[in-house]
C-alpha atoms as a PDB file:
ATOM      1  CA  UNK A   1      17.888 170.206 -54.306  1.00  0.00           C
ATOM      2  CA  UNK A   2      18.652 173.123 -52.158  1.00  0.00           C
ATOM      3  CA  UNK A   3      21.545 171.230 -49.823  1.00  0.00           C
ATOM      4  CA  UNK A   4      24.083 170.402 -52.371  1.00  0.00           C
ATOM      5  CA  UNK A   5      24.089 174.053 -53.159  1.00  0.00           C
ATOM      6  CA  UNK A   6      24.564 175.247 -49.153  1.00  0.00           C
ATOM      7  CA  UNK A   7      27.205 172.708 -49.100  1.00  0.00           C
ATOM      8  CA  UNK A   8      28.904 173.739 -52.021  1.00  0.00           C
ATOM      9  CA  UNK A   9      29.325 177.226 -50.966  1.00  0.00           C
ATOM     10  CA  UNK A  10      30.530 176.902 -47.681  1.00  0.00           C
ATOM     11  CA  UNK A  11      33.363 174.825 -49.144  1.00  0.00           C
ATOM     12  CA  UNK A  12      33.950 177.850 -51.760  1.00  0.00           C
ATOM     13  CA  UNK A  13      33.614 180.207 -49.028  1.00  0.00           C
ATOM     14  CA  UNK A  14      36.140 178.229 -46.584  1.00  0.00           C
ATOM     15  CA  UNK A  15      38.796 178.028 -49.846  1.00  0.00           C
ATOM     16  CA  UNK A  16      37.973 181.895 -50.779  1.00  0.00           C
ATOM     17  CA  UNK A  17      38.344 183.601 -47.544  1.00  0.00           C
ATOM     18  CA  UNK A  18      40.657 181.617 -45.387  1.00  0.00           C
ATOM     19  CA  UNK A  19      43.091 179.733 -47.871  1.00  0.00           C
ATOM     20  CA  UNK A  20      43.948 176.886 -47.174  1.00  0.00           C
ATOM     21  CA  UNK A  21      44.634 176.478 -43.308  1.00  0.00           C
ATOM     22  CA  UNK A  22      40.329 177.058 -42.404  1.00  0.00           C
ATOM     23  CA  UNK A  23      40.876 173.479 -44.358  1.00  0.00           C
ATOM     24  CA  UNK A  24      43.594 171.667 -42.404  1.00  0.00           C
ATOM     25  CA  UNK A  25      42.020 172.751 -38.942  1.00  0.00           C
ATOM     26  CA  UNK A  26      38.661 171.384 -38.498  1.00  0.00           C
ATOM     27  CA  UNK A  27      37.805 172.123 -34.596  1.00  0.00           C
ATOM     28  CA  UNK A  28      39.348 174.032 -32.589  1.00  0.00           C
ATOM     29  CA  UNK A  29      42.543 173.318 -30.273  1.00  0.00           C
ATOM     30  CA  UNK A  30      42.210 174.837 -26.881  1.00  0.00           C
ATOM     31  CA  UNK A  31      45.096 173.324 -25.013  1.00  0.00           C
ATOM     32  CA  UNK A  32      46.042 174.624 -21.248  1.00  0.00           C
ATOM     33  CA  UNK A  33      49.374 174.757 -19.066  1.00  0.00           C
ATOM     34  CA  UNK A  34      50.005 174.640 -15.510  1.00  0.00           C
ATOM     35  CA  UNK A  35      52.725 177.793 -16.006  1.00  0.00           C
ATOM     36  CA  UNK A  36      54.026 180.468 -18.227  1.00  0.00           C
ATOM     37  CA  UNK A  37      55.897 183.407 -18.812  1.00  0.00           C
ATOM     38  CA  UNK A  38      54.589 185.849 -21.751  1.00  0.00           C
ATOM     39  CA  UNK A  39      57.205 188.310 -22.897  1.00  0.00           C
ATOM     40  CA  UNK A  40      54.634 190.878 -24.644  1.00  0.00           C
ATOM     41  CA  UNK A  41      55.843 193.431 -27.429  1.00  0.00           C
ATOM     42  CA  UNK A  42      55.394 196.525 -25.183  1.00  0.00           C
ATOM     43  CA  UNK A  43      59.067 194.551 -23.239  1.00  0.00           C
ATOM     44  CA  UNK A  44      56.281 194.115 -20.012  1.00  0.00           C
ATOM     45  CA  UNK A  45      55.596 189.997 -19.122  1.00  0.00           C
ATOM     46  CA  UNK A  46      53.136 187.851 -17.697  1.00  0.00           C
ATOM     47  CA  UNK A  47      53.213 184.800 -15.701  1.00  0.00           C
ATOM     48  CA  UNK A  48      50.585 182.110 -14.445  1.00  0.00           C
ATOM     49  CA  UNK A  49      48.643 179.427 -15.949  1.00  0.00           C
ATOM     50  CA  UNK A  50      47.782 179.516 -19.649  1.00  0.00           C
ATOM     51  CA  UNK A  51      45.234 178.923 -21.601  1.00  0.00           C
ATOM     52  CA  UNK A  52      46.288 178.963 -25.663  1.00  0.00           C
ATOM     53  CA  UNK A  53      43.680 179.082 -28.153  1.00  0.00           C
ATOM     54  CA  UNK A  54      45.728 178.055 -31.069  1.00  0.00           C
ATOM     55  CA  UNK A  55      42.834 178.689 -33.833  1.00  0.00           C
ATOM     56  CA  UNK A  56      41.891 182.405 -32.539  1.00  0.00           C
ATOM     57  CA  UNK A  57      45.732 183.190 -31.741  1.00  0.00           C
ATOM     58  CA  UNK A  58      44.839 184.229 -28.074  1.00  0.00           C
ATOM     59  CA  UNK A  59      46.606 183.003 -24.924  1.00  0.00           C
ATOM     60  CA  UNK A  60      44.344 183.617 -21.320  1.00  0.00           C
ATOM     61  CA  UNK A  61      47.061 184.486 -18.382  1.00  0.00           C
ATOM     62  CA  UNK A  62      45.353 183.692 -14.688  1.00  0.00           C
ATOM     63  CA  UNK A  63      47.294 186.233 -12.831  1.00  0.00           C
ATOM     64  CA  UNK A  64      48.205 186.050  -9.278  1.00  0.00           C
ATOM     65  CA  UNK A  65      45.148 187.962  -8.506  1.00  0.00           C
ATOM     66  CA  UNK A  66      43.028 185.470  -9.989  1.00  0.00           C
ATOM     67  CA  UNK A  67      42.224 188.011 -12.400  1.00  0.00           C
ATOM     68  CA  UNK A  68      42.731 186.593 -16.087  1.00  0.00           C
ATOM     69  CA  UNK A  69      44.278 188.490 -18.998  1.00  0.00           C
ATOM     70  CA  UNK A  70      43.422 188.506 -22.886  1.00  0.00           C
ATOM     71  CA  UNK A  71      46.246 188.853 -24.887  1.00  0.00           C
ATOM     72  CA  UNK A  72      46.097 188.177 -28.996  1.00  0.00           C
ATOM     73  CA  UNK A  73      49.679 187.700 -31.138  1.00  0.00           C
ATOM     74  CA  UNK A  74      49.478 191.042 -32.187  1.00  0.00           C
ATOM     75  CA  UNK A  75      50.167 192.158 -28.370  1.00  0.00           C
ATOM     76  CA  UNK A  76      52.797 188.878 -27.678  1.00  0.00           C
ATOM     77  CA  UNK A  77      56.540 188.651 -28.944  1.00  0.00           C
ATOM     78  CA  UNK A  78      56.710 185.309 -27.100  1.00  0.00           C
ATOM     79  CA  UNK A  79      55.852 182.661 -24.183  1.00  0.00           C
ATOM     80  CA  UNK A  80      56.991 179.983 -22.570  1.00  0.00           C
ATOM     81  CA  UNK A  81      54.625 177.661 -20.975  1.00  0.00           C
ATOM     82  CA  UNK A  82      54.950 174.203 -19.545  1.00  0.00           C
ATOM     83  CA  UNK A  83      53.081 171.644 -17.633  1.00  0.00           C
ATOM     84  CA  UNK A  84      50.719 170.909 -20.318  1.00  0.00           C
ATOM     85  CA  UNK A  85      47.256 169.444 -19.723  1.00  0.00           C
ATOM     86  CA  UNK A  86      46.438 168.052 -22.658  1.00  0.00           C
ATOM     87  CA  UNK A  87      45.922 164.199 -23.226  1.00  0.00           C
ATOM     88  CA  UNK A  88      48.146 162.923 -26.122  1.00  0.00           C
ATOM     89  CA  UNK A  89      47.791 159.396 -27.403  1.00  0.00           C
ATOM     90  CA  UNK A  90      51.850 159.414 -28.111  1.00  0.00           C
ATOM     91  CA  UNK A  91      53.551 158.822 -24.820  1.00  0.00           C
ATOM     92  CA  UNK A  92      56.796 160.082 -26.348  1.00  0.00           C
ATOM     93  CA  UNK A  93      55.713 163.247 -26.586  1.00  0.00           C
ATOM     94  CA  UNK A  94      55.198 163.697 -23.087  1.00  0.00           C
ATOM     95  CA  UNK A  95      58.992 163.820 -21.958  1.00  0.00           C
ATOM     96  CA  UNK A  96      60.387 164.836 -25.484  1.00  0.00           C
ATOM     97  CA  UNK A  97      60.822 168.411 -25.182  1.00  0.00           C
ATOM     98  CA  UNK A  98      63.043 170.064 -27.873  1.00  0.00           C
ATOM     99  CA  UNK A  99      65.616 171.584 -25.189  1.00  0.00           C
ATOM    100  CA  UNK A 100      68.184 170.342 -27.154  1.00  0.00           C
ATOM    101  CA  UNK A 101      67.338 171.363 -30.783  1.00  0.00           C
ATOM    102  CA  UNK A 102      66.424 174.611 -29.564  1.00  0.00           C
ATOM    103  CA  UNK A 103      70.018 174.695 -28.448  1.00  0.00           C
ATOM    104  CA  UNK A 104      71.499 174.012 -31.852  1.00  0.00           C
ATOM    105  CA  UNK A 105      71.805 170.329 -31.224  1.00  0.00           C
ATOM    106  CA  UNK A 106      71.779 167.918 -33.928  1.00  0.00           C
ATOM    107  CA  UNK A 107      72.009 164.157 -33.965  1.00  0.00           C
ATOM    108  CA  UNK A 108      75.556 163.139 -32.445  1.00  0.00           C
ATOM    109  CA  UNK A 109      76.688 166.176 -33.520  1.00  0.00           C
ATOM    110  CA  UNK A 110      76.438 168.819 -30.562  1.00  0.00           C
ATOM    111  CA  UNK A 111      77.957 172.918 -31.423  1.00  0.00           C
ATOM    112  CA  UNK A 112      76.884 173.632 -27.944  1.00  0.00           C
ATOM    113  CA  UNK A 113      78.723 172.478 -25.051  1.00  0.00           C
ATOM    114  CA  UNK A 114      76.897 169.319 -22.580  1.00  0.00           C
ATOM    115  CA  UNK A 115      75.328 166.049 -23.419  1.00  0.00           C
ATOM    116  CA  UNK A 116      72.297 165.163 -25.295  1.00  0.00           C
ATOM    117  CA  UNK A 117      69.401 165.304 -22.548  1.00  0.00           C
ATOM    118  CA  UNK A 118      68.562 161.577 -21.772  1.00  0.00           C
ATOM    119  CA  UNK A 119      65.191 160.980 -23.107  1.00  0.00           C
ATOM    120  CA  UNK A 120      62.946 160.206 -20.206  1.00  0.00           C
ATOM    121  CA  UNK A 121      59.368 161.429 -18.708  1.00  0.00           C
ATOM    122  CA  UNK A 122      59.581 165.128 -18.504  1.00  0.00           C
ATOM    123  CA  UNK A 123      57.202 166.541 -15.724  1.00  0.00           C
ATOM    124  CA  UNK A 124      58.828 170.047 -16.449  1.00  0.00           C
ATOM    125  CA  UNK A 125      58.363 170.067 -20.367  1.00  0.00           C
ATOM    126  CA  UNK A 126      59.034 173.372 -21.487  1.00  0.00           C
ATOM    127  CA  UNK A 127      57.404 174.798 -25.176  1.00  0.00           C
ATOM    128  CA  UNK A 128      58.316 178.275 -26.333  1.00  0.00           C
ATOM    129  CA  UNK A 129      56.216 180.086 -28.973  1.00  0.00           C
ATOM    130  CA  UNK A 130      57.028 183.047 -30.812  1.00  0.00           C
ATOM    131  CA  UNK A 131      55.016 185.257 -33.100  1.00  0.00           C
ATOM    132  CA  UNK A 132      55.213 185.834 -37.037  1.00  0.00           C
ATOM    133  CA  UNK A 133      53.109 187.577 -39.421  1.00  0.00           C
ATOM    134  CA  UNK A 134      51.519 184.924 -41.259  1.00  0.00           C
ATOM    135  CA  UNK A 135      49.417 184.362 -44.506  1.00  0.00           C
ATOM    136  CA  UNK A 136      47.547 181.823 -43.113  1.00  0.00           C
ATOM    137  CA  UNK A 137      48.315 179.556 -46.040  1.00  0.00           C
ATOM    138  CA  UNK A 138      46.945 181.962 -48.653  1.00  0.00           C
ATOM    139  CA  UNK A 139      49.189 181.558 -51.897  1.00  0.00           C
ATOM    140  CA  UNK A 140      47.317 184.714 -53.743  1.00  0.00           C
ATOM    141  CA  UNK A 141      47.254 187.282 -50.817  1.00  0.00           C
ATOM    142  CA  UNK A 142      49.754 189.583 -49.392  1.00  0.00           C
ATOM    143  CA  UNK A 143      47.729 190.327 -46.231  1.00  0.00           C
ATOM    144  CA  UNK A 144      49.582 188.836 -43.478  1.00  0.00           C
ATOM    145  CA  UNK A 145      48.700 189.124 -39.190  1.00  0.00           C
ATOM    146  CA  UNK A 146      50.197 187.727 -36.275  1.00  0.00           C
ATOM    147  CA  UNK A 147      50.037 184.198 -35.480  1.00  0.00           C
ATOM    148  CA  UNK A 148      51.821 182.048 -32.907  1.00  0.00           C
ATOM    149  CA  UNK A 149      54.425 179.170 -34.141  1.00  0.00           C
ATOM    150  CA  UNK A 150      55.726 176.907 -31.577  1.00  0.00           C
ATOM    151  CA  UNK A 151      60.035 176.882 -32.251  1.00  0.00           C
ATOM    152  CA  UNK A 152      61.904 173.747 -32.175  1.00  0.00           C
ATOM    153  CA  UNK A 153      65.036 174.503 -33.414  1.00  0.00           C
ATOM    154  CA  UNK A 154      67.754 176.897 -33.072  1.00  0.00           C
ATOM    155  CA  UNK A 155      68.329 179.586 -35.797  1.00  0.00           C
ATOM    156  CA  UNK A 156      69.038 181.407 -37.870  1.00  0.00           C
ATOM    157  CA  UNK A 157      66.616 179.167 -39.884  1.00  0.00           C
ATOM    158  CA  UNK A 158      63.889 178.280 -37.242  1.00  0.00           C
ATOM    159  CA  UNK A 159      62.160 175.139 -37.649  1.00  0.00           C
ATOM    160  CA  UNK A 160      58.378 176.104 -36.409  1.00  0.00           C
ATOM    161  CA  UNK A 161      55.219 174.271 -36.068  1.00  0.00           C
ATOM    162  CA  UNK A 162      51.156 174.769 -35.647  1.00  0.00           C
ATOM    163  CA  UNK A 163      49.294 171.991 -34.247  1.00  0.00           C
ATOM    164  CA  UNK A 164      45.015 171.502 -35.284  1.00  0.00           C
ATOM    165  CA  UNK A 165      42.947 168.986 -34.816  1.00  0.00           C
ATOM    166  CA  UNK A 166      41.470 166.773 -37.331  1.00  0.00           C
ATOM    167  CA  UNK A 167      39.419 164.122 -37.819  1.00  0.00           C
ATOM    168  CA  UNK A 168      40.684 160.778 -39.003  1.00  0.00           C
ATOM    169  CA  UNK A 169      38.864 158.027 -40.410  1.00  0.00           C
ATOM    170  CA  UNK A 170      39.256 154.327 -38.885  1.00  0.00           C
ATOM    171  CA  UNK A 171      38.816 151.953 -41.414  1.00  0.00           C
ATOM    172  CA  UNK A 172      37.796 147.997 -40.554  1.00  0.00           C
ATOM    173  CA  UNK A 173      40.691 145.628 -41.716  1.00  0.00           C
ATOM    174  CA  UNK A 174      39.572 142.938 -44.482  1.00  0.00           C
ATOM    175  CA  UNK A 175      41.978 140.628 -42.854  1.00  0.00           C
ATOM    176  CA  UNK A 176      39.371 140.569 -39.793  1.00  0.00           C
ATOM    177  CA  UNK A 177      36.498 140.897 -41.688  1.00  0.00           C
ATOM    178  CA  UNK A 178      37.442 137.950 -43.745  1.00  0.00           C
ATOM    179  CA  UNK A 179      37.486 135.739 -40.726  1.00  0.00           C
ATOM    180  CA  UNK A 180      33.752 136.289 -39.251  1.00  0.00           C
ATOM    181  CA  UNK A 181      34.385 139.089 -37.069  1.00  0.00           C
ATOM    182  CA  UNK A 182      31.748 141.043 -37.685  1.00  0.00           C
ATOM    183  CA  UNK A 183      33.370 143.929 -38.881  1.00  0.00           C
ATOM    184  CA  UNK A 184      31.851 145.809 -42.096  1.00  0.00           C
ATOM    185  CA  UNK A 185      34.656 146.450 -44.815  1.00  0.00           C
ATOM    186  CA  UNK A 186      35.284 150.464 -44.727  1.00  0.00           C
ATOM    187  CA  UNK A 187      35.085 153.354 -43.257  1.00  0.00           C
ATOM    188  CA  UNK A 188      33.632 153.079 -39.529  1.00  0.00           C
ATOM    189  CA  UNK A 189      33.990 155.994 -37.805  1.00  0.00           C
ATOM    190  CA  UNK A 190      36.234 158.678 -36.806  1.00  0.00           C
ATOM    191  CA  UNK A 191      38.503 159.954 -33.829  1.00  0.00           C
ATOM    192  CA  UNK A 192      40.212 163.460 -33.222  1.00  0.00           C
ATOM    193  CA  UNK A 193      43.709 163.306 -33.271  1.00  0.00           C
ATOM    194  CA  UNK A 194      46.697 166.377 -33.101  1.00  0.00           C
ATOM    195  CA  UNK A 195      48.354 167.298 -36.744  1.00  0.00           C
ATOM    196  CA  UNK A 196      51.732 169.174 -36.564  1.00  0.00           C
ATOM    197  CA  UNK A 197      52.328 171.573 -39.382  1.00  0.00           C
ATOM    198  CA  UNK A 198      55.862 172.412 -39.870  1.00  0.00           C
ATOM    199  CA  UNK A 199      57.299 176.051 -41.359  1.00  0.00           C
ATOM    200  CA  UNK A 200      60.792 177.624 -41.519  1.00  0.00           C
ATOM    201  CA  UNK A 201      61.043 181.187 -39.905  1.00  0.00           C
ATOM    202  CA  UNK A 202      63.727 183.345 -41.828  1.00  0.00           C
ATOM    203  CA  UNK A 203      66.519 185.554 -40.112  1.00  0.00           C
ATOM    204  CA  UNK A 204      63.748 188.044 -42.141  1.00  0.00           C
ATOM    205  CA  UNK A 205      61.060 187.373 -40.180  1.00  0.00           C
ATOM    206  CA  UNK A 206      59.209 185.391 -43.182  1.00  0.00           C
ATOM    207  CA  UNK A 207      57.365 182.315 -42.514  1.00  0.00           C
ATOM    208  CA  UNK A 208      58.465 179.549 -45.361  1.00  0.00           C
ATOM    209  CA  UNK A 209      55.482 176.341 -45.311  1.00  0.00           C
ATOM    210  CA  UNK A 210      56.910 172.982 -45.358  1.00  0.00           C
ATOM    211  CA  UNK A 211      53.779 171.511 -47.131  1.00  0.00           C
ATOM    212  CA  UNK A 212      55.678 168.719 -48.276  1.00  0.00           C
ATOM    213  CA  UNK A 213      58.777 168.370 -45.129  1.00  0.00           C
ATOM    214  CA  UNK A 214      61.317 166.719 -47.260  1.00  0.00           C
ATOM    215  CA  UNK A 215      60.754 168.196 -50.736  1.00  0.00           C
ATOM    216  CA  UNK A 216      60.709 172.010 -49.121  1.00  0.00           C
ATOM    217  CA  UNK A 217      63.304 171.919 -46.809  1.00  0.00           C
ATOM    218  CA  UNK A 218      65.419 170.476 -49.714  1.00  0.00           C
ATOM    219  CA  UNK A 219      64.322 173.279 -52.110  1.00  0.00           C
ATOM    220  CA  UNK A 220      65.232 176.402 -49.297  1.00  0.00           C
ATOM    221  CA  UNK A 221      68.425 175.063 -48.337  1.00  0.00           C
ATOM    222  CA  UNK A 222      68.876 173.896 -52.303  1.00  0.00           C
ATOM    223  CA  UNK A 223      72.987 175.033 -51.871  1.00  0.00           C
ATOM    224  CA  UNK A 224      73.259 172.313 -48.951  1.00  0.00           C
ATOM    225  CA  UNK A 225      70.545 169.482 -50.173  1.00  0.00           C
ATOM    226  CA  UNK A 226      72.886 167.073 -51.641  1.00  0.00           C
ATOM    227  CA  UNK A 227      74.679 167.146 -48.083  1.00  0.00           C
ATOM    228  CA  UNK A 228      71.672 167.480 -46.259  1.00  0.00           C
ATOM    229  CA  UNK A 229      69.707 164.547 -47.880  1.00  0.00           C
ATOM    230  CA  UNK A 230      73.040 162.047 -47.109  1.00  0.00           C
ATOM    231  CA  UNK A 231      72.917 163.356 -43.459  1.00  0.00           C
ATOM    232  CA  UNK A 232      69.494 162.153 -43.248  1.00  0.00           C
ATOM    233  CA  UNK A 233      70.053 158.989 -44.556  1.00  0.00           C
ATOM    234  CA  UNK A 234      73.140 158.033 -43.242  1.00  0.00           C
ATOM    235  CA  UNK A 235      71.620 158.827 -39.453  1.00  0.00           C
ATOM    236  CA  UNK A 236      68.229 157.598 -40.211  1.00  0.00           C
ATOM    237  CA  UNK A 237      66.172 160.806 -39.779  1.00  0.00           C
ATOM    238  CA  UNK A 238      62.807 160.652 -40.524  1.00  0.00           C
ATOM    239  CA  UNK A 239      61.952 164.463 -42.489  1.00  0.00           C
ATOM    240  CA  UNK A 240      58.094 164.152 -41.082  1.00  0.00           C
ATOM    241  CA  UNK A 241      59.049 163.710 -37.143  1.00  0.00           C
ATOM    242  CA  UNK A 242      59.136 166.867 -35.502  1.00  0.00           C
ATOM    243  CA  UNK A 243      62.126 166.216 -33.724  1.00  0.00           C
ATOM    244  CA  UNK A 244      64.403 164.410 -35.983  1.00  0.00           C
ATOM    245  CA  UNK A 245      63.242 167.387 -38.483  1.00  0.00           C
ATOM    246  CA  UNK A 246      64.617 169.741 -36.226  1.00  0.00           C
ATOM    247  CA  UNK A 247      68.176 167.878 -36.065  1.00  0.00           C
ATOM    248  CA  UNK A 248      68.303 168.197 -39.558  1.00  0.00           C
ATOM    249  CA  UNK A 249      67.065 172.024 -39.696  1.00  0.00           C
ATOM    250  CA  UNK A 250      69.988 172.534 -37.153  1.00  0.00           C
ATOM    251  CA  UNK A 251      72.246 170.757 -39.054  1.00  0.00           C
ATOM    252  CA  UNK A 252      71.071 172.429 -42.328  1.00  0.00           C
ATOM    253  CA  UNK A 253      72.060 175.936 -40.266  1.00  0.00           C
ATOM    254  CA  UNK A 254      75.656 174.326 -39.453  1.00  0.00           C
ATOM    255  CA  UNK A 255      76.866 173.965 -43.230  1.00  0.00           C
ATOM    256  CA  UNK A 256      75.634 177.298 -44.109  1.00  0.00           C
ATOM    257  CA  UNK A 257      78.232 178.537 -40.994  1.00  0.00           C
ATOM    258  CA  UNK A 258      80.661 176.516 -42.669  1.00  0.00           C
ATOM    259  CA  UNK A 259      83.622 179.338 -43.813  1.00  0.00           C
ATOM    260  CA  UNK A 260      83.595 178.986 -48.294  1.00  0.00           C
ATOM    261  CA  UNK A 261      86.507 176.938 -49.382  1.00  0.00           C
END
């Protein structure tokens, strides 16, 4: 009788003190980089490998004394790292690396001058993070500390993103199962995969969630959606991959540049 009741108020607990990001990020993403440069809010930098603790909002810097440095959000205004160590499952992601869209490109339409970067295997993939003050997701609190967000677009509407890992559930297909192979119908175990969580940075300094990609984006650039949702369409961007979001975030910037008629 007693577990039920433990169970039931660590959920409450989870919801009441950390809102609702504690829920999205079930274990914690440690993820480590060959190279970096950490611009820190005191105008002094950093370089050497990384390690980024994305859950705790701390970044390790191995010096070129071997010595390694500490540094929390509060302390960073941002870092570039690249060489990345982790293993992804999605072999585009290792050579896509948002050069352009932080650029202000978008989709065949570039405001910057040079080509679109081919898209090949990039050895050199560069990620820049910046800080924000942050809710953490909390609808009903004004308390709000530093937190990294990972930019992939080019402003003065940033298109930002926090990665966690969950746990997914693989599920048996019937189709199989139906033929004798063995497989039980349901659930049958789980694997850890990487979620991206997108926000919009303001020219404020505000951090905007895109809980639902499509239906927020539409709602904070509401003066441009009409145009916005036709761009998408017309071009075939997807408003749930990171970097087709980002085209349209850039392009979303572009008609709000646009001179009134």
């Amino acid at each position: 009788m007693k577990t039920p009741r433990r169970r039931f108020l660590v959920v409450f607990l989870l919801v009441a003190v950390g809102g609702r990001w504690p829920a999205m990020a079930q274990r914690a993403l440690v993820q480590e980089f060959s190279g970096s440069t950490v611009l820190l809010a005191s105008g002094d930098t950093l370089n050497g490998p990384l390690t980024f603790h994305a859950d705790r909002d701390v970044v390790l810097v191995t010096l070129p004394d071997q010595t390694v440095r500490t540094v929390s959000a509060v302390a960073v205004k941002l870092f570039a790292v690249k060489g990345e160590k982790t293993q992804r499952d999605n072999d585009y992601y290792d050579y896509y690396n948002f050069y352009d869209s932080r650029r202000g490109y978008y989709n065949g339409n570039p405001y910057w001058n040079g080509p679109r970067p081919t898209q090949r295997r990039d050895t050199a993939l560069v990620r820049v993070f910046r800080t924000y003050r942050w809710d953490k997701g909390n609808d009903y609190s004004d308390f709000k500390t530093p937190a990294f967000f990972e930019q992939l677009s080019t402003g003065p509407v940033i298109l930002l993103r926090r990665e966690a890992l969950v746990e997914r559930m693989v599920n048996s297909s019937p189709y199989y199962a139906g033929y004798g192979y063995g497989l039980p119908r349901g659930p049958v175990g789980y694997y850890t995969d990487i979620r991206d969580y997108f926000f919009l940075g303001t020219p404020q300094g505000n951090v905007v969630e895109l809980r639902n990609p499509k239906k927020d984006l539409l709602a904070y650039f509401s003066k441009e959606a009409r145009q916005l949702e036709q761009y998408a369409k017309t071009n075939k961007l997807s408003f749930t991959d990171a970097h087709e979001l980002a085209y349209l975030v850039n392009y979303a910037n572009s008609l709000r540049k646009q001179p009134e008629q």
